[in-house]
PDB file of N, CA and C in Angstrom:
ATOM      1  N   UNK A   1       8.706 -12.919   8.885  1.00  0.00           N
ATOM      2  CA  UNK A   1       7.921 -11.791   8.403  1.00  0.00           C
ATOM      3  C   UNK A   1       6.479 -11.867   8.920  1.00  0.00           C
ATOM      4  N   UNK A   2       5.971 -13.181   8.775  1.00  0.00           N
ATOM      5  CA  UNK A   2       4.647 -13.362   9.715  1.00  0.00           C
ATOM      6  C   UNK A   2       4.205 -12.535  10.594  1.00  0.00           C
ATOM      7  N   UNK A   3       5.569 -12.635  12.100  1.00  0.00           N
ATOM      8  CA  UNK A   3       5.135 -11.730  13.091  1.00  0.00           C
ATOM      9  C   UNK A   3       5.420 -10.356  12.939  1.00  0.00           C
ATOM     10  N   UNK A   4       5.677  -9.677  12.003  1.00  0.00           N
ATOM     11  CA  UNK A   4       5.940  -8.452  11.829  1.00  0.00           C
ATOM     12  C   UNK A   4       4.280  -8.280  11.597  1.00  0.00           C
ATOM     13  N   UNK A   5       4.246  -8.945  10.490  1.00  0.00           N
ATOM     14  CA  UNK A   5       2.279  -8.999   9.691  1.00  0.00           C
ATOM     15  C   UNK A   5       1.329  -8.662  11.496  1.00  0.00           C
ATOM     16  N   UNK A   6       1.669  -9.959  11.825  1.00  0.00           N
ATOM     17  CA  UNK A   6       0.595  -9.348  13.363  1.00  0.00           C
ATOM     18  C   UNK A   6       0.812  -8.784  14.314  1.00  0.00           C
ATOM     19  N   UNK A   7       1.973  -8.312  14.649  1.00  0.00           N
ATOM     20  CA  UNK A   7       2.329  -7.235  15.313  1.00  0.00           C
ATOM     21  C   UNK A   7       1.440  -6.299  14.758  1.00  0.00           C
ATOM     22  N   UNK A   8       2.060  -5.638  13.488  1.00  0.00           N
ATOM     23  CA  UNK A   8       1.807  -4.704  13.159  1.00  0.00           C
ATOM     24  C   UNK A   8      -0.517  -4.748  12.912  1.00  0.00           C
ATOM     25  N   UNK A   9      -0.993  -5.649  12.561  1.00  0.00           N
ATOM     26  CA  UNK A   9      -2.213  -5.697  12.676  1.00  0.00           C
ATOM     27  C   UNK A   9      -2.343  -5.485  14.099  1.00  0.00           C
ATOM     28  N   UNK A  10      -2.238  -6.031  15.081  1.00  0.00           N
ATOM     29  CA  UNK A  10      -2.230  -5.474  16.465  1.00  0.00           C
ATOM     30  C   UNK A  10      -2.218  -4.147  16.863  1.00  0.00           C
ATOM     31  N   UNK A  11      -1.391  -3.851  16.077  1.00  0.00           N
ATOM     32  CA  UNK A  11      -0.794  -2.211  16.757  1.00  0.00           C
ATOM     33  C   UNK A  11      -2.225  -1.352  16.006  1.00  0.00           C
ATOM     34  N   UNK A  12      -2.612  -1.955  14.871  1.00  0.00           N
ATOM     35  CA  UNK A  12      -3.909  -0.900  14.187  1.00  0.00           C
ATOM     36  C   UNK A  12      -4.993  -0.981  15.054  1.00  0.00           C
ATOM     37  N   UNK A  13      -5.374  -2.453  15.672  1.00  0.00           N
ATOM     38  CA  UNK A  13      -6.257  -2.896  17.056  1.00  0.00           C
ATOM     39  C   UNK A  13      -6.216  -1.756  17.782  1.00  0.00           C
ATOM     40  N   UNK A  14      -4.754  -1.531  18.134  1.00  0.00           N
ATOM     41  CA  UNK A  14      -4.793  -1.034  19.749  1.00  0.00           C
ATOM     42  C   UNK A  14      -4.870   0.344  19.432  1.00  0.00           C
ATOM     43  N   UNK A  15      -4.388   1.261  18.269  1.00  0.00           N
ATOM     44  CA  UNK A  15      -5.148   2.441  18.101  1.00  0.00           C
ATOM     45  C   UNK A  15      -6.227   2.280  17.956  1.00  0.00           C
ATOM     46  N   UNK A  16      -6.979   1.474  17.486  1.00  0.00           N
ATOM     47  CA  UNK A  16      -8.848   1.745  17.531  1.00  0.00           C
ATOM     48  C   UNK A  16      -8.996   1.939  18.864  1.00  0.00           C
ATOM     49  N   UNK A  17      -8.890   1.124  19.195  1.00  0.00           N
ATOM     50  CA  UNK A  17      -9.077   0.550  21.015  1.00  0.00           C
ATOM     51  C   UNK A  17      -9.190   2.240  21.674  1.00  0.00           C
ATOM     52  N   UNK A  18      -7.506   2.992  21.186  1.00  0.00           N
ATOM     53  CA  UNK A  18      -7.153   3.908  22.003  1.00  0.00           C
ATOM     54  C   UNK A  18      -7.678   5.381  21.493  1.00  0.00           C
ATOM     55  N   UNK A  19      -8.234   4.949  20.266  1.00  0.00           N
ATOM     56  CA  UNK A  19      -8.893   6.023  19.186  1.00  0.00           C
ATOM     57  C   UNK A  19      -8.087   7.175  19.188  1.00  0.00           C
ATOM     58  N   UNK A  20      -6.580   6.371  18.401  1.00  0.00           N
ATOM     59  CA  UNK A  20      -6.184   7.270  17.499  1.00  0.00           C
ATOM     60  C   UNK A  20      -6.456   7.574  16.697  1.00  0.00           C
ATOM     61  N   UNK A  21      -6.063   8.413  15.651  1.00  0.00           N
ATOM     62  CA  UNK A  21      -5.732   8.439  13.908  1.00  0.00           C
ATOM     63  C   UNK A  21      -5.393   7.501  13.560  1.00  0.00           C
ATOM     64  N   UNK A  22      -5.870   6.987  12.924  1.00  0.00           N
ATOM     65  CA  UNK A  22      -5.270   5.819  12.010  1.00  0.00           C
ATOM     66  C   UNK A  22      -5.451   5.934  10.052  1.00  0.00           C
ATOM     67  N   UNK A  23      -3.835   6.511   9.981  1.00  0.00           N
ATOM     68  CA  UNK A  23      -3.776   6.695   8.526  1.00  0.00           C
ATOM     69  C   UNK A  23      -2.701   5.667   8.182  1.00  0.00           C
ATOM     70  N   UNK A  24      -1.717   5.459   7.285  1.00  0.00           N
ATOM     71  CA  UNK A  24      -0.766   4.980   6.691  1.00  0.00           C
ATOM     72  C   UNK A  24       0.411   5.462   7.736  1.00  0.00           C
ATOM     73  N   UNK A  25       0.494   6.799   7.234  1.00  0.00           N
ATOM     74  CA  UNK A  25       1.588   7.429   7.983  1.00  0.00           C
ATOM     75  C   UNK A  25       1.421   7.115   9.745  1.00  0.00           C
ATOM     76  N   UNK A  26       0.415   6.782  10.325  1.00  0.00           N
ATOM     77  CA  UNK A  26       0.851   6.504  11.838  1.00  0.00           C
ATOM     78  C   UNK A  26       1.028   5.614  12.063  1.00  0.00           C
ATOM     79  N   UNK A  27       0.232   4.740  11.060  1.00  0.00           N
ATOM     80  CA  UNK A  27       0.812   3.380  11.515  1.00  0.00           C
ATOM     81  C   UNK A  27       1.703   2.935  11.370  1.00  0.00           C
ATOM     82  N   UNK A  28       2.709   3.426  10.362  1.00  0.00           N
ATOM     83  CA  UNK A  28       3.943   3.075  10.093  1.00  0.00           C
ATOM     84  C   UNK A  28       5.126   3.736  11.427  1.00  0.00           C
ATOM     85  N   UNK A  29       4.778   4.786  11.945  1.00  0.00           N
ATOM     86  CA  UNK A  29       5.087   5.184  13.031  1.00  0.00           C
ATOM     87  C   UNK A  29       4.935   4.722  14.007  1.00  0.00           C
ATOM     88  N   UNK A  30       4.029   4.103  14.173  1.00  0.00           N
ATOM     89  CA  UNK A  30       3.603   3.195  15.705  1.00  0.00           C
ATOM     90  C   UNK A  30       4.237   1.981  15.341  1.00  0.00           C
ATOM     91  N   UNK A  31       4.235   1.282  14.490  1.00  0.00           N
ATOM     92  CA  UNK A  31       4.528  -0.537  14.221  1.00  0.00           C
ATOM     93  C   UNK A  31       6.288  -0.058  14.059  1.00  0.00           C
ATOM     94  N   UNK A  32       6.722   1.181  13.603  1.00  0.00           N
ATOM     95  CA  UNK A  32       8.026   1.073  13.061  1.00  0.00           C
ATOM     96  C   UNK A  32       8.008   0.451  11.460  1.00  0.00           C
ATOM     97  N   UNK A  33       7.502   0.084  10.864  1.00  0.00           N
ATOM     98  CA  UNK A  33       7.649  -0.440   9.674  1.00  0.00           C
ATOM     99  C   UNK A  33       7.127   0.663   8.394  1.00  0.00           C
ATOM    100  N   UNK A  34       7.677   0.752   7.327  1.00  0.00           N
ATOM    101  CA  UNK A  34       7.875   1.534   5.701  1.00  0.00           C
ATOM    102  C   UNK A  34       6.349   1.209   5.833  1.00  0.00           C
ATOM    103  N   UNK A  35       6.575   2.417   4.581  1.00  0.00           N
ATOM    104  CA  UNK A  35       4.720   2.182   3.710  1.00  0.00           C
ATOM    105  C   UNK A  35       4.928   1.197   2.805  1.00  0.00           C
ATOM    106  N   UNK A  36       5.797   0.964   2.176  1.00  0.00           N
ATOM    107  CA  UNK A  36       6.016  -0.190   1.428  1.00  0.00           C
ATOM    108  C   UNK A  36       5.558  -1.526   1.829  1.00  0.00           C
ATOM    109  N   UNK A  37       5.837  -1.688   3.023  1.00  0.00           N
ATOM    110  CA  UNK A  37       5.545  -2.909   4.015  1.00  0.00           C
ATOM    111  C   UNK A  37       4.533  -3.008   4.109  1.00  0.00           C
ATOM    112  N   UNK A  38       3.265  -1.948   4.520  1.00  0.00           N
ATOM    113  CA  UNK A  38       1.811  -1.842   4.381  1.00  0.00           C
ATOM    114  C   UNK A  38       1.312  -2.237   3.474  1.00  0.00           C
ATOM    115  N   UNK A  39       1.635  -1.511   1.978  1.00  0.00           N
ATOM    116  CA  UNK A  39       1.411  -1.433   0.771  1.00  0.00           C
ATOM    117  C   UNK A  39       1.272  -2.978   0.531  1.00  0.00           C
ATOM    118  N   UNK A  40       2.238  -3.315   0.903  1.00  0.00           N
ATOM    119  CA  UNK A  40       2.648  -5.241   0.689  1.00  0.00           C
ATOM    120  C   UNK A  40       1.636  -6.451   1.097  1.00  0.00           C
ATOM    121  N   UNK A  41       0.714  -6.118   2.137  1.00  0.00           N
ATOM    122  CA  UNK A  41       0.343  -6.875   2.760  1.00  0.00           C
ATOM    123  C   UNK A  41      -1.653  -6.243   2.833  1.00  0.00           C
ATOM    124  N   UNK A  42      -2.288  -6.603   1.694  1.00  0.00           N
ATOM    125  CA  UNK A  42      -3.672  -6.469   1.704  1.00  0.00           C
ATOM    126  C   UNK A  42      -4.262  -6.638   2.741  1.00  0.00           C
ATOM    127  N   UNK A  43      -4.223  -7.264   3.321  1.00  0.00           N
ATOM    128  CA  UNK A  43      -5.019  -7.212   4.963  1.00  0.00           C
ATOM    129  C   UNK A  43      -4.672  -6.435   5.611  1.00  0.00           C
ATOM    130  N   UNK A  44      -3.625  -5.374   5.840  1.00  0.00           N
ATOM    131  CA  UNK A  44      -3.327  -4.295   6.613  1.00  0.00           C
ATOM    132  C   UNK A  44      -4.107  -3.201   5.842  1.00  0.00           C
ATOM    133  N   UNK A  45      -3.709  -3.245   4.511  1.00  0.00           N
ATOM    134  CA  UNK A  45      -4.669  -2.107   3.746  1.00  0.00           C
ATOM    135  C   UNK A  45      -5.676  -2.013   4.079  1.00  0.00           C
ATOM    136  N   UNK A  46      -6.634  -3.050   4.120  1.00  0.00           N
ATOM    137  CA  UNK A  46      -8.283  -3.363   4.434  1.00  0.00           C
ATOM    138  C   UNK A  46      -8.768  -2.913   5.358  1.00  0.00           C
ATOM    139  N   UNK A  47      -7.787  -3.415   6.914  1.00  0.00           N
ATOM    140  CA  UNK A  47      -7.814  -3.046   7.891  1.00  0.00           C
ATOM    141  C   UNK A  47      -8.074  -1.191   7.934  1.00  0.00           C
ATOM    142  N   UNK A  48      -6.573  -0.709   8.062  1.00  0.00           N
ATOM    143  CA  UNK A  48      -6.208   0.473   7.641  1.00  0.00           C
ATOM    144  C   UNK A  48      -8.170   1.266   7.234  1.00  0.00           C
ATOM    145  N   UNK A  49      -7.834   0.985   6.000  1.00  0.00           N
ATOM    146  CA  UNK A  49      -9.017   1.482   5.413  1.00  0.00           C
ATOM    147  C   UNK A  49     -10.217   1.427   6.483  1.00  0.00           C
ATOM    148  N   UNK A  50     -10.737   0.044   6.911  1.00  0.00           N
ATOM    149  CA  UNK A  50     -11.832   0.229   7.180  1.00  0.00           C
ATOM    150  C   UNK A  50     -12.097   0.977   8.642  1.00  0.00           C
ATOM    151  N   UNK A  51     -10.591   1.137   9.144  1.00  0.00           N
ATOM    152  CA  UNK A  51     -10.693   1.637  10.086  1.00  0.00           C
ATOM    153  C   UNK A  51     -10.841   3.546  10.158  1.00  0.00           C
ATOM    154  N   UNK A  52      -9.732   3.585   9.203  1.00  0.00           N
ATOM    155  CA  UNK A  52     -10.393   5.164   8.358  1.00  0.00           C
ATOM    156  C   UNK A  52     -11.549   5.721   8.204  1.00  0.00           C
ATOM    157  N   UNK A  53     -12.684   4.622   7.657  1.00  0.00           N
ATOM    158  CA  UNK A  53     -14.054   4.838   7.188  1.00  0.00           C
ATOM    159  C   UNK A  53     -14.984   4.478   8.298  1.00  0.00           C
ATOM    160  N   UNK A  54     -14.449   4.072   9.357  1.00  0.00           N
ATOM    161  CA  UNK A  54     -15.366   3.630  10.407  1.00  0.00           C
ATOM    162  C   UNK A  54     -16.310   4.814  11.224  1.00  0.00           C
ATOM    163  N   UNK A  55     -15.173   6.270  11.222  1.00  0.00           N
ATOM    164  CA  UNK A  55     -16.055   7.678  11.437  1.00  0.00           C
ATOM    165  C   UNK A  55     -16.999   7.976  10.893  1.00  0.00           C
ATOM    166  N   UNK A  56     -16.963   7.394   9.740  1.00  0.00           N
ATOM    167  CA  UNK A  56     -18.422   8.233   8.760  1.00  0.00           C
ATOM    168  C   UNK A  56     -19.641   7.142   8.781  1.00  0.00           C
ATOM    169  N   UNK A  57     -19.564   5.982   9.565  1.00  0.00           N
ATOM    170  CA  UNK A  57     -21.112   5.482   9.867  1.00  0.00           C
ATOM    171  C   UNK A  57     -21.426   5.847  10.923  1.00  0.00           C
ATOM    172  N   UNK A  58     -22.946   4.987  10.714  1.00  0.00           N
ATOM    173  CA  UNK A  58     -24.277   5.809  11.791  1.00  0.00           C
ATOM    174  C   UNK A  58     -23.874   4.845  12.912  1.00  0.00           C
ATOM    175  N   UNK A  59     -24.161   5.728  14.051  1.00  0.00           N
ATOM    176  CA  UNK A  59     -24.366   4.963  15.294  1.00  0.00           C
ATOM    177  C   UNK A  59     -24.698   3.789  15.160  1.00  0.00           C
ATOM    178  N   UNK A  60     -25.809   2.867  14.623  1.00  0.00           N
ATOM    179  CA  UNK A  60     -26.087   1.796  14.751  1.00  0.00           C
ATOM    180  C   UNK A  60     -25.284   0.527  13.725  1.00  0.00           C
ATOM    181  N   UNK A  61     -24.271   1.105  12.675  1.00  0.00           N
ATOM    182  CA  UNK A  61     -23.406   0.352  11.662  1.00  0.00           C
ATOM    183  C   UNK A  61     -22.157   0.101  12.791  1.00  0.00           C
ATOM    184  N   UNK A  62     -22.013   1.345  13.891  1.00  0.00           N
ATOM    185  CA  UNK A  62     -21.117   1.365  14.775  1.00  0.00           C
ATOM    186  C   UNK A  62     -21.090   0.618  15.395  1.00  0.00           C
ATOM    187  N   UNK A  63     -22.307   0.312  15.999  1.00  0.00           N
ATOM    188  CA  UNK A  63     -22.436  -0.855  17.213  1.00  0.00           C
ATOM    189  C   UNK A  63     -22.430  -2.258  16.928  1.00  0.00           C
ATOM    190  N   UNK A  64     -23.036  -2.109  15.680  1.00  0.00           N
ATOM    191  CA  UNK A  64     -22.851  -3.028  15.281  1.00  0.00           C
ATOM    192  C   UNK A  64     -21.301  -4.498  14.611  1.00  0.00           C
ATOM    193  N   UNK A  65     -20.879  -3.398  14.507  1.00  0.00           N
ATOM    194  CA  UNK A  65     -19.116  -3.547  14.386  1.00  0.00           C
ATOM    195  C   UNK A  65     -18.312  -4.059  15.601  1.00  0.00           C
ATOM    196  N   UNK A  66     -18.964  -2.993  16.493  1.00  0.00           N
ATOM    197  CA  UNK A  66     -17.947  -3.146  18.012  1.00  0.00           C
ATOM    198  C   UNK A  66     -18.470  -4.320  18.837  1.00  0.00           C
ATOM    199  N   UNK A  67     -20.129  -4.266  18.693  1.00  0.00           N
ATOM    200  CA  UNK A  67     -20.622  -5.633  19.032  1.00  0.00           C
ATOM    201  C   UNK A  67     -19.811  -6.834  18.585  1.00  0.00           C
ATOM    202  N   UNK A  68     -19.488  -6.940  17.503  1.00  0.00           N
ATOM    203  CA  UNK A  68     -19.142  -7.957  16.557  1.00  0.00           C
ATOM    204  C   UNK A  68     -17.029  -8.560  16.852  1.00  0.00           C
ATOM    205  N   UNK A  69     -16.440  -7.090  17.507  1.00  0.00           N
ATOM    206  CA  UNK A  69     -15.301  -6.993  17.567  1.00  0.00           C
ATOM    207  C   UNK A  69     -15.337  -7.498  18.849  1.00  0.00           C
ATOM    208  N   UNK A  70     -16.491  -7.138  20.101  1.00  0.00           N
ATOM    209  CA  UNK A  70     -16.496  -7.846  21.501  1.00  0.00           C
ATOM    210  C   UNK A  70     -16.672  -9.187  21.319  1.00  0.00           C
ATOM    211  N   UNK A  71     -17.297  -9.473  20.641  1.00  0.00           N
ATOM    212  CA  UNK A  71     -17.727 -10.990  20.648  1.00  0.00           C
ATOM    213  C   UNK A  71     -16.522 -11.641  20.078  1.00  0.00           C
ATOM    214  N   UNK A  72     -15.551 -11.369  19.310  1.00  0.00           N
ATOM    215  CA  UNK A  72     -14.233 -11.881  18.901  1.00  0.00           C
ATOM    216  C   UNK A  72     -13.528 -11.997  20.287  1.00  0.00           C
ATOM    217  N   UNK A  73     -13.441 -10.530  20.896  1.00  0.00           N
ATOM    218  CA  UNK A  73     -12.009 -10.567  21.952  1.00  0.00           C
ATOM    219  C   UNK A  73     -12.501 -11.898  22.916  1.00  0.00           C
ATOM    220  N   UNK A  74     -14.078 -11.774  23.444  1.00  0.00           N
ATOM    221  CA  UNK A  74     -14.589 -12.494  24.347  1.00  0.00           C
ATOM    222  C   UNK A  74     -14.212 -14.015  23.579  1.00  0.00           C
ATOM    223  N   UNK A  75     -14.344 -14.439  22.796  1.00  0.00           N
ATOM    224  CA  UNK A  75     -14.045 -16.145  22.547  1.00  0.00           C
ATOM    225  C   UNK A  75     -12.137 -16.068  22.749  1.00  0.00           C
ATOM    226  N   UNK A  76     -11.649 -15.057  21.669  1.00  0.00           N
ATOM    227  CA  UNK A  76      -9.961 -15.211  22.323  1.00  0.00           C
ATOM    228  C   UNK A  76      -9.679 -15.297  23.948  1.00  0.00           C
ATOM    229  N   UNK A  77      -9.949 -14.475  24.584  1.00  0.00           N
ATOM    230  CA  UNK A  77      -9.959 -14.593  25.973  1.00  0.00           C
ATOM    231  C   UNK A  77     -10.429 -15.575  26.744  1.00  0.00           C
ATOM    232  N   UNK A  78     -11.518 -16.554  25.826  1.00  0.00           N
ATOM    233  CA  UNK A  78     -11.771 -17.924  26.438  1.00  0.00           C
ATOM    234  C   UNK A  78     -10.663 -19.062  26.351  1.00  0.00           C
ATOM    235  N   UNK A  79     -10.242 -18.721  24.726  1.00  0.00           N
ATOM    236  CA  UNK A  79      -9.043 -19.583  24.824  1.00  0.00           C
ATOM    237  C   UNK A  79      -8.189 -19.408  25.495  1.00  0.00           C
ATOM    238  N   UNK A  80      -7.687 -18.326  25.974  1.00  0.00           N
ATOM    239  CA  UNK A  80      -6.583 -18.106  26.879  1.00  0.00           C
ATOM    240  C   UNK A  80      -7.033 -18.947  27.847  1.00  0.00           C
ATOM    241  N   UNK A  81      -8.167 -18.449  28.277  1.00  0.00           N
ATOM    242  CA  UNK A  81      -8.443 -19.104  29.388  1.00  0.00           C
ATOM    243  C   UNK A  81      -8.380 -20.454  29.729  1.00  0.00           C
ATOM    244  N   UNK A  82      -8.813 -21.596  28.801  1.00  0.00           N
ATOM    245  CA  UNK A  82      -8.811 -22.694  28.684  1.00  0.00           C
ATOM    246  C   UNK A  82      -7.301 -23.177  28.493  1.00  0.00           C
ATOM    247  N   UNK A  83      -6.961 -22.921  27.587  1.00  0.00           N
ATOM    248  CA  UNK A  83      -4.851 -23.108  28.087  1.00  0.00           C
ATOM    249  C   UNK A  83      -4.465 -22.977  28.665  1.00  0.00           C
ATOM    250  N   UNK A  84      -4.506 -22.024  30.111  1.00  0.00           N
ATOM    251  CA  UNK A  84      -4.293 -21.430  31.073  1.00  0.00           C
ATOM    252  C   UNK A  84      -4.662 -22.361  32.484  1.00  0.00           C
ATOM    253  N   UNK A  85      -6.065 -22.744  32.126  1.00  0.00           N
ATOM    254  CA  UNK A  85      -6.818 -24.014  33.202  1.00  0.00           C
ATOM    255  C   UNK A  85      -5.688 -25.338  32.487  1.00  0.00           C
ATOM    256  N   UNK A  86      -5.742 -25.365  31.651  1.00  0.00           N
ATOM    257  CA  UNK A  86      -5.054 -26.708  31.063  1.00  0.00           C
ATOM    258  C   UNK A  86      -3.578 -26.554  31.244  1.00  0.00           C
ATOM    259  N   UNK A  87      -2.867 -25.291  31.078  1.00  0.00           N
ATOM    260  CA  UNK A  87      -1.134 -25.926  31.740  1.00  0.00           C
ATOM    261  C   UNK A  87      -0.979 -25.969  33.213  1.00  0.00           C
ATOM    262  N   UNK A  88      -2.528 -25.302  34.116  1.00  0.00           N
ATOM    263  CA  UNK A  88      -2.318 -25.305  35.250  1.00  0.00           C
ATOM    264  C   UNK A  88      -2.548 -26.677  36.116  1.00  0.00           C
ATOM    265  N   UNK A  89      -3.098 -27.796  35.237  1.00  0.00           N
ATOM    266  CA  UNK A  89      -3.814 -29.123  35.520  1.00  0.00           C
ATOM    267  C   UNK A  89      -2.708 -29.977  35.731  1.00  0.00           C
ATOM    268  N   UNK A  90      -1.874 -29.584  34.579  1.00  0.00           N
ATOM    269  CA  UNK A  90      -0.414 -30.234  33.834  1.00  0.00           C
ATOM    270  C   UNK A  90       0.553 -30.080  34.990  1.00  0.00           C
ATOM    271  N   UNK A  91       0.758 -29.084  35.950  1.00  0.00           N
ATOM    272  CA  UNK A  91       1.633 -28.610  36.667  1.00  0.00           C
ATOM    273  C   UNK A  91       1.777 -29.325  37.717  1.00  0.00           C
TER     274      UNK A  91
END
């Protein structure tokens, strides 16, 4: 059930990313999974939500967010990177 959990958090990612709608009903459409399943799992709600409410701040609450969301992808993408140098060492 785990990877259903981050799949489906993923899939809310990649509509921001792609700036969809993001309500209940699409996301359950995009991930494939019930509202029940949403309902189930508070961190999708949160998500969900804050991604809902993210239209109605000011430009600078905005940037501030996306600043904050680059600086996440940029350290994940380091790790890749570093596993990537490291199974290639291994080889």
């Amino acid at each position: 059930m785990k990877g259903l959990l981050e799949d489906t958090l993923q899939i809310i990612e990649q509509m921001f990313y792609n700036n969809e709608k993001i309500t209940f009903y699409s996301v359950c459409e995009k991930a494939g999974v019930s509202r029940k399943f949403l309902y189930n799992h508070p961190e999708i709600i949160e998500k969900i939500s804050f991604y809902r409410n993210f239209n109605s701040l000011d430009h600078k609450e905005r940037l501030t967010i996306l600043n904050s969301q680059n600086q996440k992808m940029r350290e994940r993408l380091s790790l890749y990177e570093d596993a990537l140098i490291d199974s290639l060492k291994n080889t």
